[in-house]
ModelCIF file with pLDDT and N, C-alpha, C, O atoms, coordinates in Angstrom:
data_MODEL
#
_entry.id   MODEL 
#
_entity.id                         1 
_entity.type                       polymer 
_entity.pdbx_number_of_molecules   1 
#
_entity_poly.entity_id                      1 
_entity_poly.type                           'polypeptide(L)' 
_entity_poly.nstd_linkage                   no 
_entity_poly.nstd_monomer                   no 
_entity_poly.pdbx_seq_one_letter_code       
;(UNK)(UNK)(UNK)(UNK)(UNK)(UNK)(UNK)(UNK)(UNK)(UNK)(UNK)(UNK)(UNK)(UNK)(UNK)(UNK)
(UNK)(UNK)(UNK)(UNK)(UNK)(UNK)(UNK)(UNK)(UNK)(UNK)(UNK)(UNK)(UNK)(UNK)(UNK)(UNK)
(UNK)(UNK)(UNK)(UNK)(UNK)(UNK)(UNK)(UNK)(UNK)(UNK)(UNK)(UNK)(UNK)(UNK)(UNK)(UNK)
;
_entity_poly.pdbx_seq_one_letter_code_can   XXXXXXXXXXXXXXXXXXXXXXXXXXXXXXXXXXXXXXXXXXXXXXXX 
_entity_poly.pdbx_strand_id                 A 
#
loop_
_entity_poly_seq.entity_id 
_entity_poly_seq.num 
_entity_poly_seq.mon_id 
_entity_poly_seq.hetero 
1 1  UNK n 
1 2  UNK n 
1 3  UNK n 
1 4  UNK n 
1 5  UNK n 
1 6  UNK n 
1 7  UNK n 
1 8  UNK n 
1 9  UNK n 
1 10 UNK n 
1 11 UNK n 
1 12 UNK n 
1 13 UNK n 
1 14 UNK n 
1 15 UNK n 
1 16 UNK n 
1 17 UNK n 
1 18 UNK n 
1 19 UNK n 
1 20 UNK n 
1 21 UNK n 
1 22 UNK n 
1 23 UNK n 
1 24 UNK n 
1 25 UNK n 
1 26 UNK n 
1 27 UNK n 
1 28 UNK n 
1 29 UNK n 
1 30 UNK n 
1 31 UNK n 
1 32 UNK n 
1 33 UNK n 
1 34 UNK n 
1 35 UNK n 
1 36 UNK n 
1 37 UNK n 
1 38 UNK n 
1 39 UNK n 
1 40 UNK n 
1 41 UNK n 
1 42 UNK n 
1 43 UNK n 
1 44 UNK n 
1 45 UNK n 
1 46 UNK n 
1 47 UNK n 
1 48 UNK n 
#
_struct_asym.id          A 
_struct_asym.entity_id   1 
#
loop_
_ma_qa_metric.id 
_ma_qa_metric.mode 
_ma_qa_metric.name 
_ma_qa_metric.software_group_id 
_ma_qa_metric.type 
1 global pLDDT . pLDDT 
2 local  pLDDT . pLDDT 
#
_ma_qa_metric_global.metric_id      1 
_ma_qa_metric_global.metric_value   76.31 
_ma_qa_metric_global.model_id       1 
_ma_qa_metric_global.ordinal_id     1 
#
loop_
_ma_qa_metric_local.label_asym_id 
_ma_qa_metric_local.label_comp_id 
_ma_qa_metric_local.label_seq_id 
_ma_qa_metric_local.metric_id 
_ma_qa_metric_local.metric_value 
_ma_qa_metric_local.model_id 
_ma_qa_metric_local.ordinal_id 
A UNK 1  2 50.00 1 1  
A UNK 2  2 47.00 1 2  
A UNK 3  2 49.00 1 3  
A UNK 4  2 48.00 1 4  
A UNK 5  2 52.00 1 5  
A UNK 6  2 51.00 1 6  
A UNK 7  2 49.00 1 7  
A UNK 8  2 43.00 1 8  
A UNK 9  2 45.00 1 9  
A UNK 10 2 45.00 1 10 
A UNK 11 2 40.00 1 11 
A UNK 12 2 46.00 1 12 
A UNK 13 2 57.00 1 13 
A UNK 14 2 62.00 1 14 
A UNK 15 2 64.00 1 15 
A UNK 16 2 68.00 1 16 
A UNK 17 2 66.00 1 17 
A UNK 18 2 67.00 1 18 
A UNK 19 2 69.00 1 19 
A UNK 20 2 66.00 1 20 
A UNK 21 2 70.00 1 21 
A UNK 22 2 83.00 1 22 
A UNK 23 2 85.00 1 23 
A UNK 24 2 88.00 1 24 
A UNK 25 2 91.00 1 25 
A UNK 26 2 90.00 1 26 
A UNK 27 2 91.00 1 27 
A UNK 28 2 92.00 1 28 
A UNK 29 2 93.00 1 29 
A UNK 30 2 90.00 1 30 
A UNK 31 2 90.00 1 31 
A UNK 32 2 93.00 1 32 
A UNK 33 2 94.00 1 33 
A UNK 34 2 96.00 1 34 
A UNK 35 2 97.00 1 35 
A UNK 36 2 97.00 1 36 
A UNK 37 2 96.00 1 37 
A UNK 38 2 97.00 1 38 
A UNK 39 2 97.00 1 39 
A UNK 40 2 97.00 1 40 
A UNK 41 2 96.00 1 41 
A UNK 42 2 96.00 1 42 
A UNK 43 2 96.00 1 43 
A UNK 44 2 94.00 1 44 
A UNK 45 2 92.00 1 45 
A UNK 46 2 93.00 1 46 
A UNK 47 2 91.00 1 47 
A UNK 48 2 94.00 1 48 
#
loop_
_atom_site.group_PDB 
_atom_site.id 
_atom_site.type_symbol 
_atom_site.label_atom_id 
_atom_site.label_alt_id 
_atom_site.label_comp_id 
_atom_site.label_asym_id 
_atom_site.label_entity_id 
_atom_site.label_seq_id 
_atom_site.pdbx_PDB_ins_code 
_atom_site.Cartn_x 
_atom_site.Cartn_y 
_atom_site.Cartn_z 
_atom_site.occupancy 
_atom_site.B_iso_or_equiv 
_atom_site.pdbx_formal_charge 
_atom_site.auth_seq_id 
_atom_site.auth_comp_id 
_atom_site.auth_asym_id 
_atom_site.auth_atom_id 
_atom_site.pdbx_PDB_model_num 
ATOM 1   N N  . UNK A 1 1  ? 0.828  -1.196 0.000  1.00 50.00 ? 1  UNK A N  1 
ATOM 2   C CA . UNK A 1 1  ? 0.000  0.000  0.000  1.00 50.00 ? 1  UNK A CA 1 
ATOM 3   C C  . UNK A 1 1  ? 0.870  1.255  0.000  1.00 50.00 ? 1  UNK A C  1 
ATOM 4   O O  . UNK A 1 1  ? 0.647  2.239  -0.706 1.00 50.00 ? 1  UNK A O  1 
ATOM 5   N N  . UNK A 1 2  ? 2.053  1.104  1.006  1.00 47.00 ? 2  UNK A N  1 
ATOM 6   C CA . UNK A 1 2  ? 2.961  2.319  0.486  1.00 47.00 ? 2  UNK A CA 1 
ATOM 7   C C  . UNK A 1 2  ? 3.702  2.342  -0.788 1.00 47.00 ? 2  UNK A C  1 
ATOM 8   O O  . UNK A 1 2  ? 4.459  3.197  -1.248 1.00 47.00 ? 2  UNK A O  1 
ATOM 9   N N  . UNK A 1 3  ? 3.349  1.315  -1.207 1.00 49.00 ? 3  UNK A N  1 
ATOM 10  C CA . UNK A 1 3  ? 4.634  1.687  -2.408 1.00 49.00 ? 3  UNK A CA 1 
ATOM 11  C C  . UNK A 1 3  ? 3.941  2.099  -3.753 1.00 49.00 ? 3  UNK A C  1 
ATOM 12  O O  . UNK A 1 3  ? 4.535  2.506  -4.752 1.00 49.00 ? 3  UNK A O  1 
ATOM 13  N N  . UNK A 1 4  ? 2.542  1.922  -3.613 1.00 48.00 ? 4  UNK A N  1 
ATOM 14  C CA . UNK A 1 4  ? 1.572  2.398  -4.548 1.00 48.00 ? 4  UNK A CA 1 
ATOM 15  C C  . UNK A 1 4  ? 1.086  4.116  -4.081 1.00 48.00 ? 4  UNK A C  1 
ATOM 16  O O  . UNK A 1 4  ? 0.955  5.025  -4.901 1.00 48.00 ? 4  UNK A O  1 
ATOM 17  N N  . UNK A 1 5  ? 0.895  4.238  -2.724 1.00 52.00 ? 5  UNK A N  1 
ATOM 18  C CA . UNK A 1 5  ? 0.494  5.456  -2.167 1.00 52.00 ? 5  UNK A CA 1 
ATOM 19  C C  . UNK A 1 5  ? 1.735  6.441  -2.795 1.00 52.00 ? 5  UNK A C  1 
ATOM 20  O O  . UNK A 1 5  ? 1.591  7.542  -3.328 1.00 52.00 ? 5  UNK A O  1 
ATOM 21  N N  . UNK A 1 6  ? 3.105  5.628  -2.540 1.00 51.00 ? 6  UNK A N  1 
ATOM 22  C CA . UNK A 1 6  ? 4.315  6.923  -2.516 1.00 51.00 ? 6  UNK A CA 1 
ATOM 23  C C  . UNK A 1 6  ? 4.485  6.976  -4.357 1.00 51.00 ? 6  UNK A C  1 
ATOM 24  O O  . UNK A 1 6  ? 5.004  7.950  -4.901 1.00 51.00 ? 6  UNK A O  1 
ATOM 25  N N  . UNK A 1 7  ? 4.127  6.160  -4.895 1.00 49.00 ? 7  UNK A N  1 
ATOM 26  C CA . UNK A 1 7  ? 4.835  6.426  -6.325 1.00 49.00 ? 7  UNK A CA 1 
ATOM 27  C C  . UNK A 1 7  ? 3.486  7.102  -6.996 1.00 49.00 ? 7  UNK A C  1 
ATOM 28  O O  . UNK A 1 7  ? 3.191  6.762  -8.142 1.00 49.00 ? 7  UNK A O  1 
ATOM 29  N N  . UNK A 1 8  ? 2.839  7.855  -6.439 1.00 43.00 ? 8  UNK A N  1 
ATOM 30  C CA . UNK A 1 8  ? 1.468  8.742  -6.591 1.00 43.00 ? 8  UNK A CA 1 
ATOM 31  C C  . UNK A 1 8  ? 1.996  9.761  -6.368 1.00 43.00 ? 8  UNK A C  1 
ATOM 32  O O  . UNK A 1 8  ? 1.461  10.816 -6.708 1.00 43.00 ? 8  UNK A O  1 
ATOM 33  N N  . UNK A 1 9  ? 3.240  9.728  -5.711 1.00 45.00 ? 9  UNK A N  1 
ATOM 34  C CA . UNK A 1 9  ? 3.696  11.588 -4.530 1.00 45.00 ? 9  UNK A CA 1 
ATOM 35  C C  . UNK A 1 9  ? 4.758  11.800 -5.611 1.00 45.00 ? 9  UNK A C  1 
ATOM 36  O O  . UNK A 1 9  ? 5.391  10.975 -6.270 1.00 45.00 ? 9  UNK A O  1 
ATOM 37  N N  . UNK A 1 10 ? 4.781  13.364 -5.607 1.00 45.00 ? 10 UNK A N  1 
ATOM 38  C CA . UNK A 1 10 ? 5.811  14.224 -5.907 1.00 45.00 ? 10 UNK A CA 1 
ATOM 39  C C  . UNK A 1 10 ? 7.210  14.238 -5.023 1.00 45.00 ? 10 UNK A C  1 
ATOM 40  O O  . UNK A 1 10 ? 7.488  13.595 -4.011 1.00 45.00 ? 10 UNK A O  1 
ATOM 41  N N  . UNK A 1 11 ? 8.139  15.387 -5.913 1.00 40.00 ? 11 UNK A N  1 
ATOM 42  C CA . UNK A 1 11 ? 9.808  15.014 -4.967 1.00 40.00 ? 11 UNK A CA 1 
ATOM 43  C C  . UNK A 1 11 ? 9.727  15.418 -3.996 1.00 40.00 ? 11 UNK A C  1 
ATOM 44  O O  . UNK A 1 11 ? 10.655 14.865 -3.406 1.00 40.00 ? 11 UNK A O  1 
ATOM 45  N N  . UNK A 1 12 ? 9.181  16.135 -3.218 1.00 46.00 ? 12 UNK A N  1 
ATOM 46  C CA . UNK A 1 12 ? 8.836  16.518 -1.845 1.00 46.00 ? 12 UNK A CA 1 
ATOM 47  C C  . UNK A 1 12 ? 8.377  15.678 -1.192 1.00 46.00 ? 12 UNK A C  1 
ATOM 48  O O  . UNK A 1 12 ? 8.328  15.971 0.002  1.00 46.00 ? 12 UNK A O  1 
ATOM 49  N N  . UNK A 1 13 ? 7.914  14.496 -1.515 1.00 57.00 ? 13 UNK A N  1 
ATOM 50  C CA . UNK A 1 13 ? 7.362  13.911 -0.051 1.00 57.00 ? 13 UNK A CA 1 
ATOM 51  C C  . UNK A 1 13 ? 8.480  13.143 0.792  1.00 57.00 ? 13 UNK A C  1 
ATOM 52  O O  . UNK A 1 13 ? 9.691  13.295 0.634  1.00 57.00 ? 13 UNK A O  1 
ATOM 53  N N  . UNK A 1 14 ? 7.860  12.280 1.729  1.00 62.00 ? 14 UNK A N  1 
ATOM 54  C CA . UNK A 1 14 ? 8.521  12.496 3.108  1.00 62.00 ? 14 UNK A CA 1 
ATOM 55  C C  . UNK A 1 14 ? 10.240 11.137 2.330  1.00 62.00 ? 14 UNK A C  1 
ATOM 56  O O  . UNK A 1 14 ? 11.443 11.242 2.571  1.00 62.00 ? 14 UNK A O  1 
ATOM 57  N N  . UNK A 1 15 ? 9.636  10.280 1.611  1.00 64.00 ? 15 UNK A N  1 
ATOM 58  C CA . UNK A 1 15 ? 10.548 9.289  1.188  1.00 64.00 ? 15 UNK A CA 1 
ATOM 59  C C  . UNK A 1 15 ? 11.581 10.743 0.206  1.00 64.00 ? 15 UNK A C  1 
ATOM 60  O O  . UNK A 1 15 ? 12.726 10.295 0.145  1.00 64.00 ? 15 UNK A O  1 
ATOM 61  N N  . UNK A 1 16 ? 11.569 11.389 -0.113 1.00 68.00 ? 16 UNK A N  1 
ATOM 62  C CA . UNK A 1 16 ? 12.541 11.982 -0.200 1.00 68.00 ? 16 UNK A CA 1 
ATOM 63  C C  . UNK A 1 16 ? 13.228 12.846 0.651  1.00 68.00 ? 16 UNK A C  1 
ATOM 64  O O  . UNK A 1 16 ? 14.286 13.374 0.308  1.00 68.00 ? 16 UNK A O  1 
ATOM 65  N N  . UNK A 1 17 ? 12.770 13.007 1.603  1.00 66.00 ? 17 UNK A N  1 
ATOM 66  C CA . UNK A 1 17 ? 13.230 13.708 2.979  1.00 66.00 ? 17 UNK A CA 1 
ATOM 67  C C  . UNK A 1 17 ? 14.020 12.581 3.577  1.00 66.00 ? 17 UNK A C  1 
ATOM 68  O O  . UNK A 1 17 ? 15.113 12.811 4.094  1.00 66.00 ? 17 UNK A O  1 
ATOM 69  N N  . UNK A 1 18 ? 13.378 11.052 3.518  1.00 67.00 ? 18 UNK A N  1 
ATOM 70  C CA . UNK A 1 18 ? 13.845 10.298 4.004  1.00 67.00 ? 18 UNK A CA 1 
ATOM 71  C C  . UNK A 1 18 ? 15.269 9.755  3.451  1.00 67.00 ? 18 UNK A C  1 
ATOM 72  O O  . UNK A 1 18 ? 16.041 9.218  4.245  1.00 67.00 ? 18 UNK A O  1 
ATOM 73  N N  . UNK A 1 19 ? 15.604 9.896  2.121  1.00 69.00 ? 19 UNK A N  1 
ATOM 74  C CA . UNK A 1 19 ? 16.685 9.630  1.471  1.00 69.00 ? 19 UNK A CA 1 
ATOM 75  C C  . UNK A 1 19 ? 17.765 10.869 1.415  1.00 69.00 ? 19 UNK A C  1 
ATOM 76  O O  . UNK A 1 19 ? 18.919 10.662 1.040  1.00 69.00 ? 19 UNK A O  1 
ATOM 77  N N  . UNK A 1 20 ? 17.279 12.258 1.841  1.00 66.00 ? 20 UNK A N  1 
ATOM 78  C CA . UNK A 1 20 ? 18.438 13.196 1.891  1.00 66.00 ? 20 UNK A CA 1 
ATOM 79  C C  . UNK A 1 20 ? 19.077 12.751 2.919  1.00 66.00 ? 20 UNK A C  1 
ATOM 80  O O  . UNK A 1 20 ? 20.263 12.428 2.983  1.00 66.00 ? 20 UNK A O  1 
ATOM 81  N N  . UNK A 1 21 ? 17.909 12.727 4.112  1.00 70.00 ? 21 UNK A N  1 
ATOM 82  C CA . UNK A 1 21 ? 18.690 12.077 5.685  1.00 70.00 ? 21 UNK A CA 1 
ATOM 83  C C  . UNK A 1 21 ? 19.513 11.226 5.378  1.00 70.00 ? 21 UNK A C  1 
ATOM 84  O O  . UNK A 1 21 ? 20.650 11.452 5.793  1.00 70.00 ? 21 UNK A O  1 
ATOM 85  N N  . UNK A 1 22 ? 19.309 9.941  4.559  1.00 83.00 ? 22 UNK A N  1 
ATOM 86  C CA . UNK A 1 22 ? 20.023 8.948  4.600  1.00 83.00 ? 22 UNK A CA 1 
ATOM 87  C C  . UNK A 1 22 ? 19.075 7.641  5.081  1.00 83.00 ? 22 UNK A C  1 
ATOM 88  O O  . UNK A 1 22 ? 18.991 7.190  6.223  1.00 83.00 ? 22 UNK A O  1 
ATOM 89  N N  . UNK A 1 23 ? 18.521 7.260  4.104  1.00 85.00 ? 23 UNK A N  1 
ATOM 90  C CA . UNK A 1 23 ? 17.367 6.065  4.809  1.00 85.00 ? 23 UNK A CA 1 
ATOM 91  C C  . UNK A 1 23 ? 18.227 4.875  5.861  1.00 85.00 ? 23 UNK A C  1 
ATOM 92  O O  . UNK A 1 23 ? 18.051 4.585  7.045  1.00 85.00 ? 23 UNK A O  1 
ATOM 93  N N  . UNK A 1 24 ? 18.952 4.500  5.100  1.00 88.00 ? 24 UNK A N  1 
ATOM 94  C CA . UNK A 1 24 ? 19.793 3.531  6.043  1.00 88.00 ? 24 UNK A CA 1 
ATOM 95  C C  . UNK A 1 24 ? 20.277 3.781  7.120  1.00 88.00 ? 24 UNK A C  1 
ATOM 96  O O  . UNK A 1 24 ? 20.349 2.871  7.945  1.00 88.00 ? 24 UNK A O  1 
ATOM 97  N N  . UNK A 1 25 ? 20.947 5.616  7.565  1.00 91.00 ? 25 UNK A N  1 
ATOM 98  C CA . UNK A 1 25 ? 21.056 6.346  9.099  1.00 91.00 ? 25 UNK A CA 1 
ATOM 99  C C  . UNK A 1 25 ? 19.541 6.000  9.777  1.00 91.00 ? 25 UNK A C  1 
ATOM 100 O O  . UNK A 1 25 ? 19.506 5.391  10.846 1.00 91.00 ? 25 UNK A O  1 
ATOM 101 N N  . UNK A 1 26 ? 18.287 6.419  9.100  1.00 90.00 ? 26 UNK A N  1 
ATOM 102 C CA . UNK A 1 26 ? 16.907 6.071  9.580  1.00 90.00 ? 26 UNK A CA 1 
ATOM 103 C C  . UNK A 1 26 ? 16.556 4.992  10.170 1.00 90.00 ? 26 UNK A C  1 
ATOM 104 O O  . UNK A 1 26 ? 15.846 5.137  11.165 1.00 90.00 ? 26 UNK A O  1 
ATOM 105 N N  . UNK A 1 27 ? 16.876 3.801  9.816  1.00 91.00 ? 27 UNK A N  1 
ATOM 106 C CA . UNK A 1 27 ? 16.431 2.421  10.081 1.00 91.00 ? 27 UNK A CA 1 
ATOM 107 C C  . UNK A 1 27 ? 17.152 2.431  11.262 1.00 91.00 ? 27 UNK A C  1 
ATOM 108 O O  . UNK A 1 27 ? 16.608 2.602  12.353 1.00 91.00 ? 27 UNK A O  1 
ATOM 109 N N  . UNK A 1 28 ? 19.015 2.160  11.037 1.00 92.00 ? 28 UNK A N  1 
ATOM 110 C CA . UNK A 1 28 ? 19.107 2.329  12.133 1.00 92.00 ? 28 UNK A CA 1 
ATOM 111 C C  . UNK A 1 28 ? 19.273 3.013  13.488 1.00 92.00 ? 28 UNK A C  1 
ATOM 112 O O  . UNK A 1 28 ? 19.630 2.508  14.552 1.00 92.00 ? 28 UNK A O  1 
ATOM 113 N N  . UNK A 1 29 ? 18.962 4.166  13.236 1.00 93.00 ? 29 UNK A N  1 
ATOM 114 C CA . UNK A 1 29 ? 18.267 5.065  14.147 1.00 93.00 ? 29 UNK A CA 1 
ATOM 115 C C  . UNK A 1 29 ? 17.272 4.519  14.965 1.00 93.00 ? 29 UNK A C  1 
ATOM 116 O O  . UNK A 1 29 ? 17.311 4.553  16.195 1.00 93.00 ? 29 UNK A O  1 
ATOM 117 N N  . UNK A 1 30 ? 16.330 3.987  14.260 1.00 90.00 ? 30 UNK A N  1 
ATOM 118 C CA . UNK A 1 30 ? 15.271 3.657  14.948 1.00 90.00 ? 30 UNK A CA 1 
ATOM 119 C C  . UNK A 1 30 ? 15.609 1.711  15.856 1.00 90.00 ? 30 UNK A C  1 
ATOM 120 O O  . UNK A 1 30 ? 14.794 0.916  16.324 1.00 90.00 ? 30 UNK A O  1 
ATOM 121 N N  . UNK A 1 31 ? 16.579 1.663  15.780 1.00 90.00 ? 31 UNK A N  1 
ATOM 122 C CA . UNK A 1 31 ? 16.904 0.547  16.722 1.00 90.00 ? 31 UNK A CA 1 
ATOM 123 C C  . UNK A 1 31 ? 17.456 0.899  17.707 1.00 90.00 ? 31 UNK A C  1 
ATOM 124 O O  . UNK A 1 31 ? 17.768 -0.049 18.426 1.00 90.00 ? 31 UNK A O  1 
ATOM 125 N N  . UNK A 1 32 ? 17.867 2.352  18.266 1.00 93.00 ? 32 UNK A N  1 
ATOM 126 C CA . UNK A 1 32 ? 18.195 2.933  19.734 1.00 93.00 ? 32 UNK A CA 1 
ATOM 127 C C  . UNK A 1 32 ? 16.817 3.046  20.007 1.00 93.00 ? 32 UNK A C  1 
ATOM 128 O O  . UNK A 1 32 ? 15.742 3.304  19.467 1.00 93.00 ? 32 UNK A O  1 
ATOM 129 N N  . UNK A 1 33 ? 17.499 2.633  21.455 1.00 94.00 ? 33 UNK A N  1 
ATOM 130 C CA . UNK A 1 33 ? 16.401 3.189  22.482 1.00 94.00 ? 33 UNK A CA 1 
ATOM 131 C C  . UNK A 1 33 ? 15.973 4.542  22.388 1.00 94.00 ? 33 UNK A C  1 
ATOM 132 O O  . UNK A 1 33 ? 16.375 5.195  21.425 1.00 94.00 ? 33 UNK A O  1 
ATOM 133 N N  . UNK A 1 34 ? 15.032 5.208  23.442 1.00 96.00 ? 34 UNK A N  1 
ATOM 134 C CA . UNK A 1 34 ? 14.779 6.838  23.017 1.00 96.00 ? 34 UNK A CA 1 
ATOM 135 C C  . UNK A 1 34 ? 15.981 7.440  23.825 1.00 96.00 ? 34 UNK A C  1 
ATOM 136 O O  . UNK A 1 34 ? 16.713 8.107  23.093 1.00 96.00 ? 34 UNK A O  1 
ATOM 137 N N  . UNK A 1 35 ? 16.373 7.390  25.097 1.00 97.00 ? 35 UNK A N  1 
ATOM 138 C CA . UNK A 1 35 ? 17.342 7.955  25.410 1.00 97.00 ? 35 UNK A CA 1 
ATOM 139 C C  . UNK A 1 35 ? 18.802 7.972  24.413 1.00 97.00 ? 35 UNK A C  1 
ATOM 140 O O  . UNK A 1 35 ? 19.500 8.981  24.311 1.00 97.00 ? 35 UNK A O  1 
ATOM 141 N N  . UNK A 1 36 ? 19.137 6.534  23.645 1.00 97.00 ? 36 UNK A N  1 
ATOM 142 C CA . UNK A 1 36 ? 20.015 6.904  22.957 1.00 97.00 ? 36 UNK A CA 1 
ATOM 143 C C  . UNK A 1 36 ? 20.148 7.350  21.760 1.00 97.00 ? 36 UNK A C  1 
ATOM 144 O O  . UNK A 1 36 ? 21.198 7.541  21.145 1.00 97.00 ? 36 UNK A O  1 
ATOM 145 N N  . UNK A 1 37 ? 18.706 7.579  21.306 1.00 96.00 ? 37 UNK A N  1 
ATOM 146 C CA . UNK A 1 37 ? 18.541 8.050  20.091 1.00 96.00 ? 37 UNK A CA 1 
ATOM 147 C C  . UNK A 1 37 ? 18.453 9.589  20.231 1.00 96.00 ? 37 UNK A C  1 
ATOM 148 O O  . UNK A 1 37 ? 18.897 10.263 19.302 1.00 96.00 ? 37 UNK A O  1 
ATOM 149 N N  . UNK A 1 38 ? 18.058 10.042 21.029 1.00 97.00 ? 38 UNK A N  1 
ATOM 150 C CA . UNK A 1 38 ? 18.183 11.694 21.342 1.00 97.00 ? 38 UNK A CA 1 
ATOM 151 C C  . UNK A 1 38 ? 19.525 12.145 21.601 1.00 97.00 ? 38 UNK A C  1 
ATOM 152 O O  . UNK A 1 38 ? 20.084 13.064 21.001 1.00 97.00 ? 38 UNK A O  1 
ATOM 153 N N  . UNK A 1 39 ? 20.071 11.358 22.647 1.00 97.00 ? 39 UNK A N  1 
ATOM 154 C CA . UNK A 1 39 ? 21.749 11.806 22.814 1.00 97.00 ? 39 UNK A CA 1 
ATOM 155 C C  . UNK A 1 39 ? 22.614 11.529 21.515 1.00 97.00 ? 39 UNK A C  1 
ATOM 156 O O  . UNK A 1 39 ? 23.568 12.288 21.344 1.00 97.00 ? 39 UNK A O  1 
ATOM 157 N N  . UNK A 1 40 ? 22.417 10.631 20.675 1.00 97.00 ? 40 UNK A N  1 
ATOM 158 C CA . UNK A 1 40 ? 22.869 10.461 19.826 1.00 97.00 ? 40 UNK A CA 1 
ATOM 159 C C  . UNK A 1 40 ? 23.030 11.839 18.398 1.00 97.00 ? 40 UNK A C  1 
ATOM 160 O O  . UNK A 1 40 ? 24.079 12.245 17.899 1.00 97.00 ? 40 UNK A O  1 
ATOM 161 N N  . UNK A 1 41 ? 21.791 12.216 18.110 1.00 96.00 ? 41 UNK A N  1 
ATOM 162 C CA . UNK A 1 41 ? 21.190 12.966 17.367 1.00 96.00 ? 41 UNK A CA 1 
ATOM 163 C C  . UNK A 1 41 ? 21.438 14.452 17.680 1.00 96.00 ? 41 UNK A C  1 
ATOM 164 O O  . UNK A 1 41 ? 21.815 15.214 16.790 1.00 96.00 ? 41 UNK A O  1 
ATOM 165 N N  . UNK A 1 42 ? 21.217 14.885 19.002 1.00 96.00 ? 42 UNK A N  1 
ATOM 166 C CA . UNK A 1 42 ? 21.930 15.608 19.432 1.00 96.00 ? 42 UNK A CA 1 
ATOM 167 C C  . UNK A 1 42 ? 23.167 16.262 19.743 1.00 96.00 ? 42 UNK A C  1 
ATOM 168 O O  . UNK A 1 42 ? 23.477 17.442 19.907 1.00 96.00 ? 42 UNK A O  1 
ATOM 169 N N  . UNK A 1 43 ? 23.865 15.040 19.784 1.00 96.00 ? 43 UNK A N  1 
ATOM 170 C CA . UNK A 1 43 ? 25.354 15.798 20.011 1.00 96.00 ? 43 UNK A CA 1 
ATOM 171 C C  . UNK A 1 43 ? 26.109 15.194 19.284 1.00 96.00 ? 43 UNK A C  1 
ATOM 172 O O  . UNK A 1 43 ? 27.262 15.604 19.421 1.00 96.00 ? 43 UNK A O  1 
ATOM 173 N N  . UNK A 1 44 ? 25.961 14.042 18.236 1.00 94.00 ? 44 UNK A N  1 
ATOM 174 C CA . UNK A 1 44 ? 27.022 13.562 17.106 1.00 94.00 ? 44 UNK A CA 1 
ATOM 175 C C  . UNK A 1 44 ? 26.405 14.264 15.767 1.00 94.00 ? 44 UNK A C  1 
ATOM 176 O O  . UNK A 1 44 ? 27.271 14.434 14.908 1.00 94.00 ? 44 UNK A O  1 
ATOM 177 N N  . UNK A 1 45 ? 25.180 14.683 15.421 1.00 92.00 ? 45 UNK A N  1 
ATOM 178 C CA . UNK A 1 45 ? 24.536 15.447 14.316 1.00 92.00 ? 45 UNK A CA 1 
ATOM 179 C C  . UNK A 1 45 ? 24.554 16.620 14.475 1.00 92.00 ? 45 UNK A C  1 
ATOM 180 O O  . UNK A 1 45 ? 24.730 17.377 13.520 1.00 92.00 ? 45 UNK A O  1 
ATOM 181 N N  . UNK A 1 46 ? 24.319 17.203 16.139 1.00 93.00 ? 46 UNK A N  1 
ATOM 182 C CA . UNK A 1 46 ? 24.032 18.554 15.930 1.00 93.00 ? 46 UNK A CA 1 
ATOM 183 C C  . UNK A 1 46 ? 25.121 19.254 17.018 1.00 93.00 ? 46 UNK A C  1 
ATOM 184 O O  . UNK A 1 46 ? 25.272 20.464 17.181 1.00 93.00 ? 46 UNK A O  1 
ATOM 185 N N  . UNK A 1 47 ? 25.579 18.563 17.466 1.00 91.00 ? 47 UNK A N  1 
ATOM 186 C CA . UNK A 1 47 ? 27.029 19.253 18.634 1.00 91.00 ? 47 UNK A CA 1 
ATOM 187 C C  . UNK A 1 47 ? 26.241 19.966 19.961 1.00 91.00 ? 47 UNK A C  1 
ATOM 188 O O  . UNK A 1 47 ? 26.597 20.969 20.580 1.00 91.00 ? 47 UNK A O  1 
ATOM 189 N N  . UNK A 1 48 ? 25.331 19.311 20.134 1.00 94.00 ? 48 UNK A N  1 
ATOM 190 C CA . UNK A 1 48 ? 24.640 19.699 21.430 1.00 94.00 ? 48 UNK A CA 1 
ATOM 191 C C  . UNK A 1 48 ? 25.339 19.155 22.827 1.00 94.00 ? 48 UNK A C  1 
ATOM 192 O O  . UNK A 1 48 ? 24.836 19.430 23.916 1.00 94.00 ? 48 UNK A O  1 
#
């Protein structure tokens, strides 16, 4: 269903947001916990 929904969308949608990020940083991003995904994101992406 997404892959019919997204190839309906223009270059703006979110799968291209998702590929500037870096889809593969995404995935595994989302295998930290929330605490280490915030500290992570925070201070190795953004120098917080």
């Amino acid at each position: 269903e997404v892959v019919a929904h997204e190839d309906a969308t223009g270059p703006e949608d979110e799968m291209a947001l998702a590929d500037a990020v870096g889809l593969a940083l995404l995935v595994v991003l989302d295998t930290l916990g929330p605490a280490e995904r915030v500290a992570f994101v925070l201070h190795d992406l953004f120098a917080v």
